[in-house]
N, C-alpha and C. Protein backbone atom coordinates (compact mmCIF):
# COMPACT_ATOMS: atom_id res chain seq x y z
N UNK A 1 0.84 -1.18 0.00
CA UNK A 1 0.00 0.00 0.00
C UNK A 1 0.89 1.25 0.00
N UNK A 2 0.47 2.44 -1.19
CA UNK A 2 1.45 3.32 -0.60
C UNK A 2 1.58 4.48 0.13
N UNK A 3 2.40 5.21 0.95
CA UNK A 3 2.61 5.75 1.78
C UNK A 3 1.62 7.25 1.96
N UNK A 4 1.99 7.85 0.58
CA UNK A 4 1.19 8.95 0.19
C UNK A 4 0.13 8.59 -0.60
N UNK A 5 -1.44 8.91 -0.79
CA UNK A 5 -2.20 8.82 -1.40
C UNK A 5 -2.15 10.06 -2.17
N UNK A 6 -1.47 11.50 -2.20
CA UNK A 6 -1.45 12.32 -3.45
C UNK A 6 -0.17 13.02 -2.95
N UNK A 7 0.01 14.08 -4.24
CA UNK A 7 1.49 14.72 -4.34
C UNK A 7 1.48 16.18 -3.07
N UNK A 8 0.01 16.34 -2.81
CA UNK A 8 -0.23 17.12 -1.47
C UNK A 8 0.21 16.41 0.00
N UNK A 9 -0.43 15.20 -0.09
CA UNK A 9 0.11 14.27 1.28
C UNK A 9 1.56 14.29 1.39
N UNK A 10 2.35 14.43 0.38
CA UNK A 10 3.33 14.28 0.07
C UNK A 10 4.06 15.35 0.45
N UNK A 11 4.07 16.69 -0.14
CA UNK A 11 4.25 17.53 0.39
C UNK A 11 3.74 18.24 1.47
N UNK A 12 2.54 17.79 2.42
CA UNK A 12 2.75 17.84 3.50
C UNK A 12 3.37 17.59 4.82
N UNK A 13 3.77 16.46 4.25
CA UNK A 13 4.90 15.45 5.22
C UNK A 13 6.22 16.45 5.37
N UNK A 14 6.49 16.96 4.37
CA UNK A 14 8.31 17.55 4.55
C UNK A 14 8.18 19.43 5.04
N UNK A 15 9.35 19.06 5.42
CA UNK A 15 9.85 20.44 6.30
C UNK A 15 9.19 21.58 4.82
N UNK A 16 9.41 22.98 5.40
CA UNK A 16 8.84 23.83 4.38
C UNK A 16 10.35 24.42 3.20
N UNK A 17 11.66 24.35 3.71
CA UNK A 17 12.64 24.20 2.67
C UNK A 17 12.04 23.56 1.49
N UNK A 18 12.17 22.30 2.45
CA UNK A 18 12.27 21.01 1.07
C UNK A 18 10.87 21.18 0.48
N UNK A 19 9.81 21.27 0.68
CA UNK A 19 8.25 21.62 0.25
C UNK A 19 8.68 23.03 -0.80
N UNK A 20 8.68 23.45 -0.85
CA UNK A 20 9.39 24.74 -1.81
C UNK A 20 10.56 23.88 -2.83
N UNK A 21 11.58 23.54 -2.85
CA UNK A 21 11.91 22.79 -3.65
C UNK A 21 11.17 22.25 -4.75
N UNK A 22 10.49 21.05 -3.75
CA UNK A 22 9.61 20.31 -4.66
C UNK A 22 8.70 20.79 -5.67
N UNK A 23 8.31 22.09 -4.97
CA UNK A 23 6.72 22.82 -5.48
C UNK A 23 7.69 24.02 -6.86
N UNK A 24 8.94 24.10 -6.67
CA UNK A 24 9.73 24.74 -8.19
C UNK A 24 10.16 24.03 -8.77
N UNK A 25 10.40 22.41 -7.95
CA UNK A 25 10.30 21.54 -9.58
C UNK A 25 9.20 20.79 -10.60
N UNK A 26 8.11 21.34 -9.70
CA UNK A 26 6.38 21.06 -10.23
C UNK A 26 6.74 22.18 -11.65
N UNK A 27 6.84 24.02 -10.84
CA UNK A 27 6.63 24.36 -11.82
C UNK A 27 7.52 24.44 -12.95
N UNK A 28 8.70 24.22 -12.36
CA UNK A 28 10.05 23.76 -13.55
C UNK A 28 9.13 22.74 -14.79
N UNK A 29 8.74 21.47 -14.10
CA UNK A 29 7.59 20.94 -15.27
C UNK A 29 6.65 20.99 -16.08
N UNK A 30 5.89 22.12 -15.08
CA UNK A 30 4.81 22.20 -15.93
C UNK A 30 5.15 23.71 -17.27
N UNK A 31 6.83 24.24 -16.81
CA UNK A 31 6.75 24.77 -17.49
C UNK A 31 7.42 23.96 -19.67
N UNK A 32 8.16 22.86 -19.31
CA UNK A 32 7.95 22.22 -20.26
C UNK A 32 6.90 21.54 -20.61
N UNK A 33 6.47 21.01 -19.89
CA UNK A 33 4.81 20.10 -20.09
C UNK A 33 3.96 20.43 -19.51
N UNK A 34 2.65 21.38 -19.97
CA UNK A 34 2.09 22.23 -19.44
C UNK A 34 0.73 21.35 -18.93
N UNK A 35 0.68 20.08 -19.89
CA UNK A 35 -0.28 19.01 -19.47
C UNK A 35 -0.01 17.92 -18.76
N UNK A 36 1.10 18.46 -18.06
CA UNK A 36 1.47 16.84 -17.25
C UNK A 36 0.55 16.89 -15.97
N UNK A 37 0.52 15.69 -15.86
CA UNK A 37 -0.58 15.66 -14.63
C UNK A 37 0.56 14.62 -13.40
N UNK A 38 0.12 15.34 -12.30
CA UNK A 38 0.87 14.92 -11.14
C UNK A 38 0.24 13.71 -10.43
N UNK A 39 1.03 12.54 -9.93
CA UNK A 39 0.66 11.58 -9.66
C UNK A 39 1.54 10.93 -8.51
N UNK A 40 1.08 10.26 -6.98
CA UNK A 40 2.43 9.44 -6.94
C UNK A 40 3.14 8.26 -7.67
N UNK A 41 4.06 7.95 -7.80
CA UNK A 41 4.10 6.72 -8.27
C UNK A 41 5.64 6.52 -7.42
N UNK A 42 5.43 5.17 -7.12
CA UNK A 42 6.40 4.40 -6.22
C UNK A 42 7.03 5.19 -4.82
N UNK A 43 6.11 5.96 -4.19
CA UNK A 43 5.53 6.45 -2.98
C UNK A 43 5.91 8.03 -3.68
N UNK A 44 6.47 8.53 -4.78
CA UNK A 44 7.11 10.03 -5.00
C UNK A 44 6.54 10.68 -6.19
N UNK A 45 6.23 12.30 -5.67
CA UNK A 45 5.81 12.77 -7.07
C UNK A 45 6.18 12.59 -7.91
N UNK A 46 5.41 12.48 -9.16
CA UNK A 46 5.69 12.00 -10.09
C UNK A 46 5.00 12.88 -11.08
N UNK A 47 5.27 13.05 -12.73
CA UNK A 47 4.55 13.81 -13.30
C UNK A 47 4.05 13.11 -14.76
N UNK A 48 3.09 12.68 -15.44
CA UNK A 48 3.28 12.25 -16.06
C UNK A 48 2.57 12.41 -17.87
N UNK A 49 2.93 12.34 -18.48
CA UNK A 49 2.53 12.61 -20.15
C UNK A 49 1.70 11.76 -20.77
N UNK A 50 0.40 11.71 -20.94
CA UNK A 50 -0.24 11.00 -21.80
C UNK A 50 0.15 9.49 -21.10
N UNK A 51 -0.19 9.89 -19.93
CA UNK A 51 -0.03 8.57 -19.31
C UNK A 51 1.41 7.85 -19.12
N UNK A 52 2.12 8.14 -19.89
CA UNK A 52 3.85 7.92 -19.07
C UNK A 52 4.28 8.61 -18.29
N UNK A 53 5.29 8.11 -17.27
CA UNK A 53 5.97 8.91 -16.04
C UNK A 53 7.04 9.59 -16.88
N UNK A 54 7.21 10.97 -16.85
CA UNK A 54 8.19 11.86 -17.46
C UNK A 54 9.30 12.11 -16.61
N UNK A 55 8.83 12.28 -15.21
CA UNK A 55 9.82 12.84 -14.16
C UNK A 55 9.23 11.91 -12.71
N UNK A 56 9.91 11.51 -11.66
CA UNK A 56 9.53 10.89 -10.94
C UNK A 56 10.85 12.03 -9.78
N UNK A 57 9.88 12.83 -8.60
CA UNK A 57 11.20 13.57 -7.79
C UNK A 57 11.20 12.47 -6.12
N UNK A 58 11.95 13.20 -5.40
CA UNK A 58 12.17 12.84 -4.07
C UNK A 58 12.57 13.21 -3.44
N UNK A 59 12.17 14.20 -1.83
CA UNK A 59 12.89 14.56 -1.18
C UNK A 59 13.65 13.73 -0.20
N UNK A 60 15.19 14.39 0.13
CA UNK A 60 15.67 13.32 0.99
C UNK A 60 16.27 14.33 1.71
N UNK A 61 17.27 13.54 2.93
CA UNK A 61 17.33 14.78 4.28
C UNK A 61 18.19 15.66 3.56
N UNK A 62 19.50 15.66 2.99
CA UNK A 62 20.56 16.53 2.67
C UNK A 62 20.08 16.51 0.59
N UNK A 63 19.63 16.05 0.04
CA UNK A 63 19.35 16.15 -1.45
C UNK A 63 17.89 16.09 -1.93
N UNK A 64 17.69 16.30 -3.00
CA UNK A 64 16.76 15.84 -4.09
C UNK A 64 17.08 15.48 -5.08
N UNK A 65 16.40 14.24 -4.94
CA UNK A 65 16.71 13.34 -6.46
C UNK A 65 15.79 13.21 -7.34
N UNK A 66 16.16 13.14 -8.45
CA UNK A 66 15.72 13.13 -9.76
C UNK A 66 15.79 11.69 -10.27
N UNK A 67 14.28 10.98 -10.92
CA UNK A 67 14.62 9.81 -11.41
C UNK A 67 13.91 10.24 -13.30
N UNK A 68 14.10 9.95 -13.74
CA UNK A 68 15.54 9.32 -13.81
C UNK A 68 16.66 10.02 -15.12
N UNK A 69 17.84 9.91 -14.92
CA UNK A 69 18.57 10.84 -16.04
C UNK A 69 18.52 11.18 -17.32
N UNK A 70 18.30 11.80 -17.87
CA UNK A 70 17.81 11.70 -19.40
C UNK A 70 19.35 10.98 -20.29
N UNK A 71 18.65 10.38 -21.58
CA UNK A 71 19.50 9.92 -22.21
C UNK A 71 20.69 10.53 -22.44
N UNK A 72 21.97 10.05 -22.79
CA UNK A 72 22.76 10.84 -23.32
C UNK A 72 22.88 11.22 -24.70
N UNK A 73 23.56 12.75 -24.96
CA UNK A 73 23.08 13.10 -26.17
C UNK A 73 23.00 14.47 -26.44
N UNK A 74 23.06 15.19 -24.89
CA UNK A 74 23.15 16.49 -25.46
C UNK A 74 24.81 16.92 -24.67
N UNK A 75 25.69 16.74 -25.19
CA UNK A 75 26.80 17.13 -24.18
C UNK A 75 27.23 18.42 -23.46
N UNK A 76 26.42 19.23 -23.43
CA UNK A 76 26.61 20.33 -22.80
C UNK A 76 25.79 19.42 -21.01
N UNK A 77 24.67 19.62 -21.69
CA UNK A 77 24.00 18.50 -20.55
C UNK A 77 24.69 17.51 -19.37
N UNK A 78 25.12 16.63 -20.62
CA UNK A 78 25.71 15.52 -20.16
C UNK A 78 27.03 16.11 -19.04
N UNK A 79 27.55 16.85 -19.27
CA UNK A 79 28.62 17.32 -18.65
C UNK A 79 27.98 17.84 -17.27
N UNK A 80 27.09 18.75 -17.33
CA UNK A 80 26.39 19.37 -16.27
C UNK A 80 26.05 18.33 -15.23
N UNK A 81 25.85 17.14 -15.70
CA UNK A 81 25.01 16.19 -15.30
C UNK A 81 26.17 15.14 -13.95
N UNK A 82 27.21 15.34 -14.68
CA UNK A 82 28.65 14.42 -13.90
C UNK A 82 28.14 14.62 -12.24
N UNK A 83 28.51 15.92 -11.80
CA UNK A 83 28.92 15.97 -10.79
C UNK A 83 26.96 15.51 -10.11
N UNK A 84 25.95 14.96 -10.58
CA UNK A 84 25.16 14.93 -9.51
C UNK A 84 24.67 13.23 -9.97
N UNK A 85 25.27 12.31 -10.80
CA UNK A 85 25.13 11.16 -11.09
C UNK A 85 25.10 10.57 -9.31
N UNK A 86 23.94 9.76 -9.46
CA UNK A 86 23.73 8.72 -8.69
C UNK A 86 23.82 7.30 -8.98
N UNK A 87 22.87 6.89 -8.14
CA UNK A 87 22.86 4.74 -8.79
C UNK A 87 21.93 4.94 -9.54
N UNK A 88 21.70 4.02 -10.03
CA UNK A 88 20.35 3.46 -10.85
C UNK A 88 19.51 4.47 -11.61
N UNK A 89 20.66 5.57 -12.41
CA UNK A 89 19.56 6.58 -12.97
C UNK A 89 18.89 7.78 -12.26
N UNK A 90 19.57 7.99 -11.65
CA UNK A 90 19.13 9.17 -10.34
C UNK A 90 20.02 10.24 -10.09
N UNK A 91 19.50 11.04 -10.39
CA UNK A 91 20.21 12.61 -10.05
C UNK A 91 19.94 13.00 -8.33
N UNK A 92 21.08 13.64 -8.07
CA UNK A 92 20.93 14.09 -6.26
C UNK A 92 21.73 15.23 -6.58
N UNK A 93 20.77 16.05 -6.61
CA UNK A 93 20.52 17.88 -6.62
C UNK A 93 20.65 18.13 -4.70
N UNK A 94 22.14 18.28 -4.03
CA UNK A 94 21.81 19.26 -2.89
C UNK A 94 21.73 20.38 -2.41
N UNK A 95 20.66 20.05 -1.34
CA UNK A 95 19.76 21.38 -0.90
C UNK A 95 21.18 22.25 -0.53
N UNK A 96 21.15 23.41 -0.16
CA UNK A 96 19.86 24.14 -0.35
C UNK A 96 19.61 24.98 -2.07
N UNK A 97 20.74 24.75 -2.22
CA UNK A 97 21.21 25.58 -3.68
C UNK A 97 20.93 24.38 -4.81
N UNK A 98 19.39 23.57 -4.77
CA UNK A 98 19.14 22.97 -6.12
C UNK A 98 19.22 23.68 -7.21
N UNK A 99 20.04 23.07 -7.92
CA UNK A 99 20.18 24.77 -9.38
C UNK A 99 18.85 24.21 -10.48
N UNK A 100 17.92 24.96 -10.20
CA UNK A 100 16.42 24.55 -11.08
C UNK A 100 16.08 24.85 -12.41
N UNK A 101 17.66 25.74 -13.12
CA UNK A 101 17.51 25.58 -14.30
C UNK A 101 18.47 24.37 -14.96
N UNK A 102 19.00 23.69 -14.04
CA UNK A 102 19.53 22.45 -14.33
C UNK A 102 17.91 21.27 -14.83
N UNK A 103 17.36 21.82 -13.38
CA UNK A 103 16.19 20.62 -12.99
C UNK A 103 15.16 20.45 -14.25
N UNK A 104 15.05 21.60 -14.96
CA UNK A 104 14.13 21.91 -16.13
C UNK A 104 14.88 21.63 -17.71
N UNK A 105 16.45 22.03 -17.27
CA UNK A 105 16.88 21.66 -18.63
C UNK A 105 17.15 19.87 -18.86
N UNK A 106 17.01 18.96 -17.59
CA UNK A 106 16.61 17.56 -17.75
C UNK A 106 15.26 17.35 -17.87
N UNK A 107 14.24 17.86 -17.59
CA UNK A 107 13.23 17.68 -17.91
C UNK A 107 12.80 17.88 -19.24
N UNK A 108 13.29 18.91 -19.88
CA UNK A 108 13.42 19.17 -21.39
C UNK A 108 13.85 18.13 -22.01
N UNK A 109 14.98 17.82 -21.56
CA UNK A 109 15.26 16.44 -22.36
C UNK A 109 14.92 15.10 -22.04
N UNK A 110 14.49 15.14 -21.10
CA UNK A 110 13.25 13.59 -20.83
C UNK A 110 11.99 13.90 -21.82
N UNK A 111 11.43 14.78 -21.73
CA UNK A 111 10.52 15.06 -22.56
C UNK A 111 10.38 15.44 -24.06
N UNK A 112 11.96 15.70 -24.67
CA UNK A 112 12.25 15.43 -26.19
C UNK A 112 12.80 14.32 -26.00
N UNK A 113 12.85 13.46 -25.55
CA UNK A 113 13.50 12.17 -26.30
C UNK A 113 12.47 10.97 -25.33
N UNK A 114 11.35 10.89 -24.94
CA UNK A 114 10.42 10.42 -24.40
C UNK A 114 10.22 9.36 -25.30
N UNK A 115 9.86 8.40 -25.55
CA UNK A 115 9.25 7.26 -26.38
C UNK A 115 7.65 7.66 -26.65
N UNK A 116 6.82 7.72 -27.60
CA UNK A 116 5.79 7.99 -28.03
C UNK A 116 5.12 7.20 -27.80
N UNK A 117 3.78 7.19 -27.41
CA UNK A 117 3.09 6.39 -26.74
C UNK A 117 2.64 5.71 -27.53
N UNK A 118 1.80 4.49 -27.63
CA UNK A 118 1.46 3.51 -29.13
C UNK A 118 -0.01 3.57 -28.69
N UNK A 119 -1.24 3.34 -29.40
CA UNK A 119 -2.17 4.03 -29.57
C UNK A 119 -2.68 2.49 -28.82
């Protein structure tokens, strides 16, 4: 069963730092995908496109992570990207200085190179 039943429960739970975070990488999203609709998925906001997960976030005590990294491919990107590589596809942006035009310029590219949904 999971923990949060919406992306409000969710952000009610955390300190008001990290709640601010979260709530500029909502609009970091919705400013590339203006129709993504917010969802949890696998207890963490999540945002998602025509029914795929685009961005999946997470607050944690000292970071925020990002699931999951966009492909490689744009190397300006890719470079930006070194110093916050995690495991398994996960970016860890730490607080307090998340740089959120980082957070949007991966979201840009999760969302141009997204797989198209099949009808």
């Amino acid at each position: 069963m999971p923990k949060f039943a919406s992306v409000d429960d969710y952000l009610a739970s955390l300190p008001a730092e990290q709640r601010e975070v979260i709530e500029e990488v909502e609009r970091r999203v919705l400013v590339v995908a203006p129709d993504a609709e917010r969802v949890i998925r696998y207890d963490m906001p999540t945002w998602q496109v025509e029914g795929a997960s685009l961005v999946h976030v997470a607050a944690w005590k000292k970071h925020l992570s990002l699931y999951l990294v966009p492909p490689a491919g744009d190397l300006d990107l890719d470079a930006d990207l070194v110093p916050y590589a995690g495991a398994r596809g996960t970016l860890k942006l730490p607080y307090p200085d998340v740089d959120h035009d980082l957070v949007e310029r991966v979201v840009r590219r999760l969302f141009e190179t997204r797989a198209t949904p099949r009808p």
